[in-house]
N, C-alpha and C. Protein backbone atom coordinates (compact mmCIF):
# COMPACT_ATOMS: atom_id res chain seq x y z
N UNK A 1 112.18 76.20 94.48
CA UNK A 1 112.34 76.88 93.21
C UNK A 1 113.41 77.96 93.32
N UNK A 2 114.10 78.04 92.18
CA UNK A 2 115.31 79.40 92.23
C UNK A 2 114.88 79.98 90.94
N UNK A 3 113.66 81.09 90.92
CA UNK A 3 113.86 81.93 89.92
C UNK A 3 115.09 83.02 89.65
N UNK A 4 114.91 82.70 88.12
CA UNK A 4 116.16 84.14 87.93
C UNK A 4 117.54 83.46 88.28
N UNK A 5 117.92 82.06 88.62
CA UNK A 5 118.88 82.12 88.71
C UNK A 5 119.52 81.44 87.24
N UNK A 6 120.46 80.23 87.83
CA UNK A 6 121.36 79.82 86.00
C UNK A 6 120.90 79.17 85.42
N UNK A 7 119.54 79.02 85.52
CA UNK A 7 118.81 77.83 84.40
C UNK A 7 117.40 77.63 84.39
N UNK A 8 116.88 78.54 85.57
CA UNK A 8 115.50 78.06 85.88
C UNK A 8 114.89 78.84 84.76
N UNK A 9 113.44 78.43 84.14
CA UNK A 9 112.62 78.49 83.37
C UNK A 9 111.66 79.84 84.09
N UNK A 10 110.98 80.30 83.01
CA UNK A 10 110.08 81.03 84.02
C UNK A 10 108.75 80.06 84.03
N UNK A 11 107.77 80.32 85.11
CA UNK A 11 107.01 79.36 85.72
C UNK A 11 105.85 80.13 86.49
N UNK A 12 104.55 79.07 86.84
CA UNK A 12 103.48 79.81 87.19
C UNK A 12 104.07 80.74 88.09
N UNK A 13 105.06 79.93 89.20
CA UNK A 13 105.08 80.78 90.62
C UNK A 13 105.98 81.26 90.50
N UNK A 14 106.39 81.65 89.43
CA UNK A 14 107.75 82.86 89.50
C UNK A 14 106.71 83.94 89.14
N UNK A 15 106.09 84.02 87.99
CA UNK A 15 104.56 84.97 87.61
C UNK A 15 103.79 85.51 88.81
N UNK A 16 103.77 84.36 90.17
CA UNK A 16 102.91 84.48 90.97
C UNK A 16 104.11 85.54 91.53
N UNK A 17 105.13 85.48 92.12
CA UNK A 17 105.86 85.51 92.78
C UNK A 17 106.09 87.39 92.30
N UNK A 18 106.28 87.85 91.14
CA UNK A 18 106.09 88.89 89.85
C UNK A 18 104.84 89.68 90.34
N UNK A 19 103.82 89.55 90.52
CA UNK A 19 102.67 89.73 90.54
C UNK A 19 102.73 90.05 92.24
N UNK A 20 103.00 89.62 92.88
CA UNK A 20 102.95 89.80 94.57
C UNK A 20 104.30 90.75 94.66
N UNK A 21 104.91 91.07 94.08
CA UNK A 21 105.80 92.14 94.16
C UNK A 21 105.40 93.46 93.57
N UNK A 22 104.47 93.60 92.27
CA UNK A 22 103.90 94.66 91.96
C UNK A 22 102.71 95.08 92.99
N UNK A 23 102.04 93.89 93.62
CA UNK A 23 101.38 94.09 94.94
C UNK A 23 101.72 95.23 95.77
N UNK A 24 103.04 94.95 96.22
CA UNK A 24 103.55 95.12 97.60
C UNK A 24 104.60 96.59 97.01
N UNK A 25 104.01 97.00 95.38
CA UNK A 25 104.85 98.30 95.13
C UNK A 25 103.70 99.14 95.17
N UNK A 26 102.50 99.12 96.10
CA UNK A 26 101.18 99.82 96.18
C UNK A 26 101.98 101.05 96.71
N UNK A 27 102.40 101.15 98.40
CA UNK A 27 102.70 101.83 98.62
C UNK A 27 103.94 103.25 98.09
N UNK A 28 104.82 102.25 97.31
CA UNK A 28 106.04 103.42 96.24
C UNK A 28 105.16 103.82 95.60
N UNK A 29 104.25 103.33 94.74
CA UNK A 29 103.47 103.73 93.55
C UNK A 29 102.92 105.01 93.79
N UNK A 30 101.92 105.12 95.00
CA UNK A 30 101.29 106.30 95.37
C UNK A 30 102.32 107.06 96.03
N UNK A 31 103.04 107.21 96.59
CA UNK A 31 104.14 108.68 96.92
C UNK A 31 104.72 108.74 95.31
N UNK A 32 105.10 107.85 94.48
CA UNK A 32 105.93 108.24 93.46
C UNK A 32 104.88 109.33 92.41
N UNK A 33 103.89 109.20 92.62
CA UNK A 33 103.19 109.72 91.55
C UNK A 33 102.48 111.47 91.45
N UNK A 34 102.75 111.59 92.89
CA UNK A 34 103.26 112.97 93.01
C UNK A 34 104.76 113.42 93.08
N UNK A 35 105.07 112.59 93.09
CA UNK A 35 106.41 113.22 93.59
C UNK A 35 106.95 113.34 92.36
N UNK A 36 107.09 112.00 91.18
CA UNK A 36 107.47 112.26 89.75
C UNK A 36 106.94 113.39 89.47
N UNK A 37 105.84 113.43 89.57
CA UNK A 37 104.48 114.52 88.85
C UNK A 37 105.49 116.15 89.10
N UNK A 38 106.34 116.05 90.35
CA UNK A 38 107.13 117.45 90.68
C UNK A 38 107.91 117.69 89.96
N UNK A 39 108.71 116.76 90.21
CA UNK A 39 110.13 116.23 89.57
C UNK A 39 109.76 116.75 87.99
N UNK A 40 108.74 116.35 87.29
CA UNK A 40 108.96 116.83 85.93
C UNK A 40 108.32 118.29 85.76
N UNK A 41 108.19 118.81 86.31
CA UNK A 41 107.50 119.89 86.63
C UNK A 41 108.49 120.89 86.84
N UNK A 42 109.41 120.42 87.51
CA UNK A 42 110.54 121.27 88.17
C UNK A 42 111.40 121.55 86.76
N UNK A 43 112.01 119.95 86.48
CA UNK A 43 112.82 120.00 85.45
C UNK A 43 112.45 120.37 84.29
N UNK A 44 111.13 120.33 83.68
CA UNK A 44 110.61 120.99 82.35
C UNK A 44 111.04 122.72 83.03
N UNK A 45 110.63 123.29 83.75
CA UNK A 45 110.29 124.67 84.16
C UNK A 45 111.86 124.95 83.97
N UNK A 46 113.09 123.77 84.81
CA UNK A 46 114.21 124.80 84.33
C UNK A 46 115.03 124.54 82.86
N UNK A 47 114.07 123.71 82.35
CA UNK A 47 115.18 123.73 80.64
C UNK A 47 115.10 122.55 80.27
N UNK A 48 114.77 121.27 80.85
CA UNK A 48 115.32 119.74 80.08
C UNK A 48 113.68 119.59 79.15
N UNK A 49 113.60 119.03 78.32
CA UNK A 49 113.06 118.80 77.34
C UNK A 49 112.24 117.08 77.70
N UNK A 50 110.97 116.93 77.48
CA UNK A 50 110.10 116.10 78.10
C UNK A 50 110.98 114.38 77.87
N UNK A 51 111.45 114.41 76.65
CA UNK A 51 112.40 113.42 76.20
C UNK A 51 113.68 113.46 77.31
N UNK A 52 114.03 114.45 77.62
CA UNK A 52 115.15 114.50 78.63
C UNK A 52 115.01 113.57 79.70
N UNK A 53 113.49 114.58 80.37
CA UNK A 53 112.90 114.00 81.46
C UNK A 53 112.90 112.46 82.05
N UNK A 54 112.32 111.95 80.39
CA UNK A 54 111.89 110.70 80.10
C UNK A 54 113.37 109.56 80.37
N UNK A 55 114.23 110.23 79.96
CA UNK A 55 115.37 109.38 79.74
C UNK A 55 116.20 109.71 81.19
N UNK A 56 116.07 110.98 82.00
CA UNK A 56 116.68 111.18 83.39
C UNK A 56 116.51 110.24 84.05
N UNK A 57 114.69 109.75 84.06
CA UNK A 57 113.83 109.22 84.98
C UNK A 57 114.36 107.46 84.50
N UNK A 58 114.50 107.22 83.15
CA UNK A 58 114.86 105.32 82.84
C UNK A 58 116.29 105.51 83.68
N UNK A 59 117.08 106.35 83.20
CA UNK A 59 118.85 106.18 83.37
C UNK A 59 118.84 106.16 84.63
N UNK A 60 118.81 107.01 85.18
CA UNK A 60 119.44 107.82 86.57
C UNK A 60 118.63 107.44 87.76
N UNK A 61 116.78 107.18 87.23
CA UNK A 61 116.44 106.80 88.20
C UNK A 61 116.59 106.87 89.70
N UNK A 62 116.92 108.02 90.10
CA UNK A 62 116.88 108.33 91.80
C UNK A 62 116.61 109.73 91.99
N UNK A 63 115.47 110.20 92.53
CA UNK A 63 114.76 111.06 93.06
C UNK A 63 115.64 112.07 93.63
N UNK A 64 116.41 111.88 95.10
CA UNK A 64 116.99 113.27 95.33
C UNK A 64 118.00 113.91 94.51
N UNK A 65 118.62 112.52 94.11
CA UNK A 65 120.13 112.88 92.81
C UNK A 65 119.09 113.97 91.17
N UNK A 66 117.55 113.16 90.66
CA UNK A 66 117.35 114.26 89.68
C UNK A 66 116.52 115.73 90.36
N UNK A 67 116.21 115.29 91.26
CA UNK A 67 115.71 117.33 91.73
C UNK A 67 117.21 118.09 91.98
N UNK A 68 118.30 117.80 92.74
CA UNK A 68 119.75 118.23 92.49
C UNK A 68 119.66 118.32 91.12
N UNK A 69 119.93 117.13 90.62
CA UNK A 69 120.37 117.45 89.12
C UNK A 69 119.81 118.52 88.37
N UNK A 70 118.61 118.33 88.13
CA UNK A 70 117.57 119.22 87.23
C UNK A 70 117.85 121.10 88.02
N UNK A 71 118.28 121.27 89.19
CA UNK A 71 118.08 122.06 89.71
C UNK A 71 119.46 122.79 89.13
N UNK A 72 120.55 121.91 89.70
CA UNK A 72 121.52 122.32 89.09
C UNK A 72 121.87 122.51 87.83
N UNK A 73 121.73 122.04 86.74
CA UNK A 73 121.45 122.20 85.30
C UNK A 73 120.67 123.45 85.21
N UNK A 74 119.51 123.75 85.66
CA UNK A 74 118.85 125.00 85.59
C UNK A 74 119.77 126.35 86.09
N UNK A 75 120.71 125.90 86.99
CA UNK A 75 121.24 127.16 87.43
C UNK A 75 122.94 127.56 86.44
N UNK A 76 123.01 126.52 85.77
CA UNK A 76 124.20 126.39 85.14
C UNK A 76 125.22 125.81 85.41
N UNK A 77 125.30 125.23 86.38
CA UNK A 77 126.40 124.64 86.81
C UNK A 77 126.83 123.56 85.83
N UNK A 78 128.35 123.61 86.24
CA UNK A 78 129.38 122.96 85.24
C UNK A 78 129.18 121.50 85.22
N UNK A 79 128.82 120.54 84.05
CA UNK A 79 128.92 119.02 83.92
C UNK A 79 129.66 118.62 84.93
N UNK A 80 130.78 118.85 85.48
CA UNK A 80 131.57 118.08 87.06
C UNK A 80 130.96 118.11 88.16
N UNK A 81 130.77 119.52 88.23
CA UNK A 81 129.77 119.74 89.67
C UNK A 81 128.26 118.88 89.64
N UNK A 82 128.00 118.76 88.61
CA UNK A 82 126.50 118.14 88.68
C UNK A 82 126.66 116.32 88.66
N UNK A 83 127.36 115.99 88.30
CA UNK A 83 128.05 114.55 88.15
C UNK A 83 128.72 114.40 89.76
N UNK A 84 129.38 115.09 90.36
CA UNK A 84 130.41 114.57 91.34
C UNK A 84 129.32 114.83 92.75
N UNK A 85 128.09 115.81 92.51
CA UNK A 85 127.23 115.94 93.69
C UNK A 85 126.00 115.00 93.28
N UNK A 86 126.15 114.77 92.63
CA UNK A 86 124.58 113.16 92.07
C UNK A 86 125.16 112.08 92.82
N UNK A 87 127.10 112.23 92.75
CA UNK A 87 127.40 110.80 93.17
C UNK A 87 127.53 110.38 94.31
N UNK A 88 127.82 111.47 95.38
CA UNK A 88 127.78 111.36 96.52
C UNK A 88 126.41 111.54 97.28
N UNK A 89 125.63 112.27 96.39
CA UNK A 89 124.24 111.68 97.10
C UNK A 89 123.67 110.53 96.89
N UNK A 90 124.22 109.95 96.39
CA UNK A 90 123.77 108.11 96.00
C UNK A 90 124.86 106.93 96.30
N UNK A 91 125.84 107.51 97.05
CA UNK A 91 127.01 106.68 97.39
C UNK A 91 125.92 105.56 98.72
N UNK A 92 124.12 106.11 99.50
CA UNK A 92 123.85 105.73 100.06
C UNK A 92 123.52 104.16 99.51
N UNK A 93 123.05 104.16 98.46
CA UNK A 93 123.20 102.78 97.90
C UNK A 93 123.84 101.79 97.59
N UNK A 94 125.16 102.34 97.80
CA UNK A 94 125.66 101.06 98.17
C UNK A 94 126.01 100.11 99.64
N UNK A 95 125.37 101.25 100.31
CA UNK A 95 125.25 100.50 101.31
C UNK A 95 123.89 99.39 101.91
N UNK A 96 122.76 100.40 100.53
CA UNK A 96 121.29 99.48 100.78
C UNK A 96 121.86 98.14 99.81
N UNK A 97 122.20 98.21 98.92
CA UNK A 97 122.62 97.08 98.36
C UNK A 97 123.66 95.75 98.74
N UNK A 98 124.31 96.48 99.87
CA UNK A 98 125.05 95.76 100.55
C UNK A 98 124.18 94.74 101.64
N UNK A 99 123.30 95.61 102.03
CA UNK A 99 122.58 95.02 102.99
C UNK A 99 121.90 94.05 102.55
N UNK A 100 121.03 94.27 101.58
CA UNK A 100 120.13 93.11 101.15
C UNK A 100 120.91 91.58 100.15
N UNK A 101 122.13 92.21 100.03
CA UNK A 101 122.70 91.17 99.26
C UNK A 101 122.75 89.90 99.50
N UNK A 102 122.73 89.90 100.78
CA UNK A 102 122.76 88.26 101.47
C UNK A 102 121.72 87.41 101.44
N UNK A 103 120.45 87.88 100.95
CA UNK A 103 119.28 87.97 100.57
C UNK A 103 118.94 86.95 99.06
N UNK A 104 120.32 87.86 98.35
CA UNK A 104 120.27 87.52 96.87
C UNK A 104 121.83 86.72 96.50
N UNK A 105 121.97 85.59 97.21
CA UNK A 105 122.98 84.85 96.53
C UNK A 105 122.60 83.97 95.97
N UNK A 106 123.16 83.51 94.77
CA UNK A 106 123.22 82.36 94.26
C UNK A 106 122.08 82.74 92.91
N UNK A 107 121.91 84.27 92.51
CA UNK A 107 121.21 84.83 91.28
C UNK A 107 122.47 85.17 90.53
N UNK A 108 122.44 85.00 89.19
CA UNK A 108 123.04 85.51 88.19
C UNK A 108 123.67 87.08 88.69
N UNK A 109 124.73 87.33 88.15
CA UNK A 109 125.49 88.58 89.02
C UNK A 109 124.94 89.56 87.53
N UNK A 110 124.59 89.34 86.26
CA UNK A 110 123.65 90.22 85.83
C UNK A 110 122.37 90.57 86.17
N UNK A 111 121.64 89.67 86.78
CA UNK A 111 120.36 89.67 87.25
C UNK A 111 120.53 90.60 88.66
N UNK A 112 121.45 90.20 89.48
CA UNK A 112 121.64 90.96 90.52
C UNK A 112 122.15 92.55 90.24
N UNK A 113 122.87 92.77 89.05
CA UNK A 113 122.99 94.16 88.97
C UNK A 113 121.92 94.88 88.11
N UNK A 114 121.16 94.23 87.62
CA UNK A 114 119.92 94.96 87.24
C UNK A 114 119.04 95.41 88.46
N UNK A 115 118.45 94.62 89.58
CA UNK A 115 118.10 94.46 90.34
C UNK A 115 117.94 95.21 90.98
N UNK A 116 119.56 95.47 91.60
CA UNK A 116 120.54 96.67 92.30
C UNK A 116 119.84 98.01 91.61
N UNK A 117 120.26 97.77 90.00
CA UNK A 117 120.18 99.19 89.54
C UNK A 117 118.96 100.36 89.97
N UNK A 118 117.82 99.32 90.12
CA UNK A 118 116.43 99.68 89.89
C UNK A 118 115.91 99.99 92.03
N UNK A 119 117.09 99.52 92.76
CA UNK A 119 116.89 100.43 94.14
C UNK A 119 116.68 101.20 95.02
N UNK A 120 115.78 102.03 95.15
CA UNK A 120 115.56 103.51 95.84
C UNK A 120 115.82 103.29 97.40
N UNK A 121 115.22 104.19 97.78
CA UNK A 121 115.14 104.30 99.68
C UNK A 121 114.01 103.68 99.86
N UNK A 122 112.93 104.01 98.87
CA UNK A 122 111.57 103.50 99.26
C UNK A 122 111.28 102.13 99.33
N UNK A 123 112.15 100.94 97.49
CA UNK A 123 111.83 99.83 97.26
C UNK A 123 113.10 99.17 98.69
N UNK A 124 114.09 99.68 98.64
CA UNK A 124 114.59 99.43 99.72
C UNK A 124 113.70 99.12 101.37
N UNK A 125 113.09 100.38 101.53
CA UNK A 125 112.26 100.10 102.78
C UNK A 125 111.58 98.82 102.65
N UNK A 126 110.36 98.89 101.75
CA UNK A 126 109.57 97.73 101.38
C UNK A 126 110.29 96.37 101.23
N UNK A 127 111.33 95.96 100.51
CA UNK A 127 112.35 94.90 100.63
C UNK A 127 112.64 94.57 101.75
N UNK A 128 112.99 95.44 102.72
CA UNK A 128 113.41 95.06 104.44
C UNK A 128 112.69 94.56 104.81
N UNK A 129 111.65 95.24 104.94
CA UNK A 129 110.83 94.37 105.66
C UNK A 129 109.78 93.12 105.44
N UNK A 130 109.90 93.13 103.94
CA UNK A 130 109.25 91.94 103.28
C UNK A 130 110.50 90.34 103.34
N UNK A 131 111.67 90.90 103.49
CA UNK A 131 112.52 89.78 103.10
C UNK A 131 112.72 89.36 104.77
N UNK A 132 113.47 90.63 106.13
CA UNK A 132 113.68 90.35 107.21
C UNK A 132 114.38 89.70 107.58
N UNK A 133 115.66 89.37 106.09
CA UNK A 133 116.83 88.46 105.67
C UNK A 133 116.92 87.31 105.70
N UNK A 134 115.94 86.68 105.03
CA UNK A 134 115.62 85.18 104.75
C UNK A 134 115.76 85.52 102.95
N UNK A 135 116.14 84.11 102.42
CA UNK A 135 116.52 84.46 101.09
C UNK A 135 115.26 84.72 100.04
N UNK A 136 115.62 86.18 99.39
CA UNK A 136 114.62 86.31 98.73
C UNK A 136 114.22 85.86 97.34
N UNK A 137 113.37 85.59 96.35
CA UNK A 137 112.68 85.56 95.36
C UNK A 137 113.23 86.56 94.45
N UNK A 138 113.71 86.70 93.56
CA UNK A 138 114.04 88.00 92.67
C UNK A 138 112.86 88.25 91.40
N UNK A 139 112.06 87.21 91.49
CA UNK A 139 110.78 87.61 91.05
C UNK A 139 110.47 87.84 91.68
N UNK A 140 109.94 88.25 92.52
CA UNK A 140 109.31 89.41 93.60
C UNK A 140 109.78 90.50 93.16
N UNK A 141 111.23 90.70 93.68
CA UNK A 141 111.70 91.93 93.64
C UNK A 141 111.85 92.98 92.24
N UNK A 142 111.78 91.64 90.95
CA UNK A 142 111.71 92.24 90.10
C UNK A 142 109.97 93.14 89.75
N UNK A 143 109.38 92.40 90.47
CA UNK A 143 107.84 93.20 90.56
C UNK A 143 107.88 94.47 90.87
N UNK A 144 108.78 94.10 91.98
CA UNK A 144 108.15 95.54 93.07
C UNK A 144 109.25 97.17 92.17
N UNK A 145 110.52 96.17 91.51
CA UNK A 145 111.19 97.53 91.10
C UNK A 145 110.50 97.84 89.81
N UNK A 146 109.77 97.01 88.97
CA UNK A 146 109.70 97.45 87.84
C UNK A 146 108.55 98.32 87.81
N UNK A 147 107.55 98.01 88.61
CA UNK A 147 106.66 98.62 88.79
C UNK A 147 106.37 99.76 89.49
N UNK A 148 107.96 100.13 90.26
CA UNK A 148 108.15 101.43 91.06
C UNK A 148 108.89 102.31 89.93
N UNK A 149 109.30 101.48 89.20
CA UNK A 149 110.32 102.63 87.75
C UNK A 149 109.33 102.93 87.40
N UNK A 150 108.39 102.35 86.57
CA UNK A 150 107.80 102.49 85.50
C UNK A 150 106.70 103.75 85.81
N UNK A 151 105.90 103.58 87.34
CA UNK A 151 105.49 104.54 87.71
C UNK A 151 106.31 106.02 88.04
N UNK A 152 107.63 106.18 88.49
CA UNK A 152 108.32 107.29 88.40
C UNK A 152 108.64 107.71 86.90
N UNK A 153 108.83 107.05 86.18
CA UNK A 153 109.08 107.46 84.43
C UNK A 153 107.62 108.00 84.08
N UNK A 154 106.81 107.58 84.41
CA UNK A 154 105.44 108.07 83.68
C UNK A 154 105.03 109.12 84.52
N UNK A 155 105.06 109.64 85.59
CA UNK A 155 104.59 110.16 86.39
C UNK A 155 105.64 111.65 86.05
N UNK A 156 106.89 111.58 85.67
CA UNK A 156 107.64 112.53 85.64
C UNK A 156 107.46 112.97 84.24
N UNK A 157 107.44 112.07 83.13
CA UNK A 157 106.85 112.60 82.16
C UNK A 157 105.87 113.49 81.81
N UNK A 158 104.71 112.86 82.42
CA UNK A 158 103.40 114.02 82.71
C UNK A 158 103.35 115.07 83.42
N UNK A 159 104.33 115.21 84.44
CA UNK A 159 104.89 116.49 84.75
C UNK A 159 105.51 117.11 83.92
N UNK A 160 106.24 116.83 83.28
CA UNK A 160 106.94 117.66 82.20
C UNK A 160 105.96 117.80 80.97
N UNK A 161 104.72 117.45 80.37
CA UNK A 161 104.24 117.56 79.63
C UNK A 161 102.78 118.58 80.37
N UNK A 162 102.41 118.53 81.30
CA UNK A 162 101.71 119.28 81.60
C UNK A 162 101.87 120.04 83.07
N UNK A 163 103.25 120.12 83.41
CA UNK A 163 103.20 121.16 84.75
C UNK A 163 103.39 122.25 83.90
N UNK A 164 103.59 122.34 82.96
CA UNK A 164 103.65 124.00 82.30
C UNK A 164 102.03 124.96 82.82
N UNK A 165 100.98 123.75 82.83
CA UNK A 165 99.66 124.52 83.07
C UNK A 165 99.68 125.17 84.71
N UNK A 166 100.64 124.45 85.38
CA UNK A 166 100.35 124.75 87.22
C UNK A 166 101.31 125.88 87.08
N UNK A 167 100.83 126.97 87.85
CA UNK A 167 101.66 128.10 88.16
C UNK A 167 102.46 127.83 89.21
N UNK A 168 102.18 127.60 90.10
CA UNK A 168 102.66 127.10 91.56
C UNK A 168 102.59 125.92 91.92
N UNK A 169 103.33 125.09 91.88
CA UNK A 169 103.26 123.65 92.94
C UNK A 169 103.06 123.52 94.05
N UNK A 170 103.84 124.44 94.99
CA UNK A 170 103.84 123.91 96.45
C UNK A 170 101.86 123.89 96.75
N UNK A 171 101.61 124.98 96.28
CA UNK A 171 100.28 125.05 96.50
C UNK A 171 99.28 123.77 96.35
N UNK A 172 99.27 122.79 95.68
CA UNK A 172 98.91 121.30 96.04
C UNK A 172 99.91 120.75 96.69
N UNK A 173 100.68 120.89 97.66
CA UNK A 173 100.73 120.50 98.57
C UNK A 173 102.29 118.98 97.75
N UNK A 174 102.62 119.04 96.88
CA UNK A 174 103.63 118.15 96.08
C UNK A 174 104.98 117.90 96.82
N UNK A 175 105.46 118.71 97.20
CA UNK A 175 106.37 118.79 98.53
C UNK A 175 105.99 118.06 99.54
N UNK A 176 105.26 117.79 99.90
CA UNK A 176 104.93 117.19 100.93
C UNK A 176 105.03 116.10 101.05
N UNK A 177 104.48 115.36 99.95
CA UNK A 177 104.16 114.11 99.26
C UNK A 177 105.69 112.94 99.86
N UNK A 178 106.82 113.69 99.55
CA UNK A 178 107.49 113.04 99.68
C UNK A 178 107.76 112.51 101.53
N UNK A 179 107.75 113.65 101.98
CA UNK A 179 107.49 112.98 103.87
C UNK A 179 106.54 112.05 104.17
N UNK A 180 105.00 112.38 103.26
CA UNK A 180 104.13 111.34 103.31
C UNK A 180 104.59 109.93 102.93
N UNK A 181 105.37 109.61 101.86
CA UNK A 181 105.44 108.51 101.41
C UNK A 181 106.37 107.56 102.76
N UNK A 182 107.40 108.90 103.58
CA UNK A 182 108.36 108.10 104.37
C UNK A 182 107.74 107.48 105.13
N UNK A 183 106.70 108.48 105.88
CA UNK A 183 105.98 108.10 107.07
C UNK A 183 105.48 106.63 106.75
N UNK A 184 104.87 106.24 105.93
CA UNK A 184 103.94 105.46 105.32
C UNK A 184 105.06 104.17 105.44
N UNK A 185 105.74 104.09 104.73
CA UNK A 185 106.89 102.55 105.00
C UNK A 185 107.57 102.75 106.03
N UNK A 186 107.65 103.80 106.74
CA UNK A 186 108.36 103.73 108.12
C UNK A 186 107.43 103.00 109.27
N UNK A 187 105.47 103.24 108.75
CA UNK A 187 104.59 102.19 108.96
C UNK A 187 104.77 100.51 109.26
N UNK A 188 105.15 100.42 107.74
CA UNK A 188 105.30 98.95 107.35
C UNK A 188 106.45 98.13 108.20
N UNK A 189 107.67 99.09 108.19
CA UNK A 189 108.81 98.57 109.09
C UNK A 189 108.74 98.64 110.55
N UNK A 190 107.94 99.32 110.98
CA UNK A 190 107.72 99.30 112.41
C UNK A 190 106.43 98.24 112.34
N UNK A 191 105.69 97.63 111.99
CA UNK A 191 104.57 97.23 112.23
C UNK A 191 104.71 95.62 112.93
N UNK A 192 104.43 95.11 113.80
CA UNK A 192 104.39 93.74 114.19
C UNK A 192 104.64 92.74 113.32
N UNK A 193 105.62 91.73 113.30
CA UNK A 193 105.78 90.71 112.72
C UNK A 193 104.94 89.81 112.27
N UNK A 194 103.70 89.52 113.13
CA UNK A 194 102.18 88.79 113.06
C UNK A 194 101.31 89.96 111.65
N UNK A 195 101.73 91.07 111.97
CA UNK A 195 101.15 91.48 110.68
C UNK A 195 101.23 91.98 109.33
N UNK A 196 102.59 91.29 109.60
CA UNK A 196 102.92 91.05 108.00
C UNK A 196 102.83 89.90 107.92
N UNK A 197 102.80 88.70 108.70
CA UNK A 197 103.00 87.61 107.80
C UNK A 197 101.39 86.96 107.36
N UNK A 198 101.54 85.89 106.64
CA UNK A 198 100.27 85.31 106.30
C UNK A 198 100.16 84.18 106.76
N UNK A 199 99.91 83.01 106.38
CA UNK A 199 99.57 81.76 106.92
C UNK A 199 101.02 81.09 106.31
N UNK A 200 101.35 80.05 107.46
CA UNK A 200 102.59 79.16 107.12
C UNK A 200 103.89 80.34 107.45
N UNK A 201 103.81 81.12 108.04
CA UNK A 201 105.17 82.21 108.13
C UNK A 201 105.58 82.87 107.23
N UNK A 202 104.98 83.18 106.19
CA UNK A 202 105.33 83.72 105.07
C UNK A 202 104.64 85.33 104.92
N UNK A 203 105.39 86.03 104.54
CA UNK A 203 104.86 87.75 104.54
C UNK A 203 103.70 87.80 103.90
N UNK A 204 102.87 88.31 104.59
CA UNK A 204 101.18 88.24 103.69
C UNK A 204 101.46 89.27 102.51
N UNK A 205 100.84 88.55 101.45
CA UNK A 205 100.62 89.15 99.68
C UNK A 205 101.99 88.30 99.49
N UNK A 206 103.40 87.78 100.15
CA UNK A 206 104.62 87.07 98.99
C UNK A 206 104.66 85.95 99.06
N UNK A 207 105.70 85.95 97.83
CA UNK A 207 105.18 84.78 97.40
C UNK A 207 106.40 83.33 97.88
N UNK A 208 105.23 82.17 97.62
CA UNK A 208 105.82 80.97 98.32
C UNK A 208 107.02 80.26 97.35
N UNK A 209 108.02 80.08 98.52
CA UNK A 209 109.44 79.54 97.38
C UNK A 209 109.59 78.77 98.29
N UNK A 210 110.34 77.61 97.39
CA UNK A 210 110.30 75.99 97.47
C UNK A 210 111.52 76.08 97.67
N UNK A 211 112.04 74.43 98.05
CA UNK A 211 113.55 74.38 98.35
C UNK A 211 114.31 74.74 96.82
């Protein structure tokens, strides 16, 4: 089967395939949901507006680029400076995207730049070591990113709609969250080959693709 590519239909096991990628976004899900939870917390506290938030978190989508951002905006800095230091802290992606690309040939080069778009460090980690550069499923991957956005958009929202009540953050410990989440897929990528996979050689929870 070639989901997502120039003609295929969608199908049980592309669904299946969808579904075992929102699986395997367990681990982003839980670091993202403090960590958004900061993120809007931060950025409501210095000035952007919950709608802002909302639309930082769909567009821009990358974590160290909006705490810079939001930070910088709060302090005033000039539209260039905040644009030209977002971009070089995310110039790292094109090198995660480079990497996994070999992964994803022969998908629609729109499908692949959506794909791309929706990339962090984290869905990145989880991708490595789920794919291990055998060609991947982009229903999968579309699981695991949509379901890692969707949790950072909601999660940053509700920070911005109710960190106004927390006086202090660090004090739950929200900062932290984010080392926790590394440790945690730095887990998954170090962990034995036998225990990720499942029966037939295939990464336990992904999903099975046909010639």
């Amino acid at each position: 089967m070639a989901p997502l590519r120039q003609t295929a239909p969608v199908t049980w096991e592309a669904l299946a395939g969808f579904a075992a990628g929102v699986r395997a976004a367990v681990p982003v899900v839980l670091g993202y949901l403090p960590i958004g939870f900061a993120f809007g917390v931060l950025a409501r506290t210095g000035g952007l507006s919950v709608l802002e938030i909302a639309l930082m978190s769909l567009l821009v989508y990358a974590g160290s680029a909006q705490f810079i951002g939001a930070g910088m905006l709060a302090a005033g800095d000039p539209a260039g400076a905040i644009v030209s230091t977002t971009f070089l802290v995310n110039l790292r992606h094109l090198l995660m995207s480079a990497a996994l690309a070999p992964s994803f040939r022969g998908i629609r080069p729109a499908v692949g730049a959506l794909l791309g778009f929706e990339l962090t460090d984290e869905t990145f980690a989880v991708a490595t070591a789920h794919l291990q550069g055998r060609p991947a499923d982009p229903w999968w991957m579309a699981g695991l990113n949509l379901t890692s956005q969707a949790t950072w958009v909601l999660a940053s929202v509700a920070g911005g709609i109710f960190g106004e009540a927390i006086p202090d953050t660090r004090a739950l410990g929200l900062d932290f969250a984010l080392s926790a989440m590394f440790v945690a897929l730095l887990g998954l990528q170090l962990g034995s080959p036998g225990d990720r996979r499942g029966r037939g050689g295939r990464p336990a929870g992904g999903p099975a693709r046909g010639g």
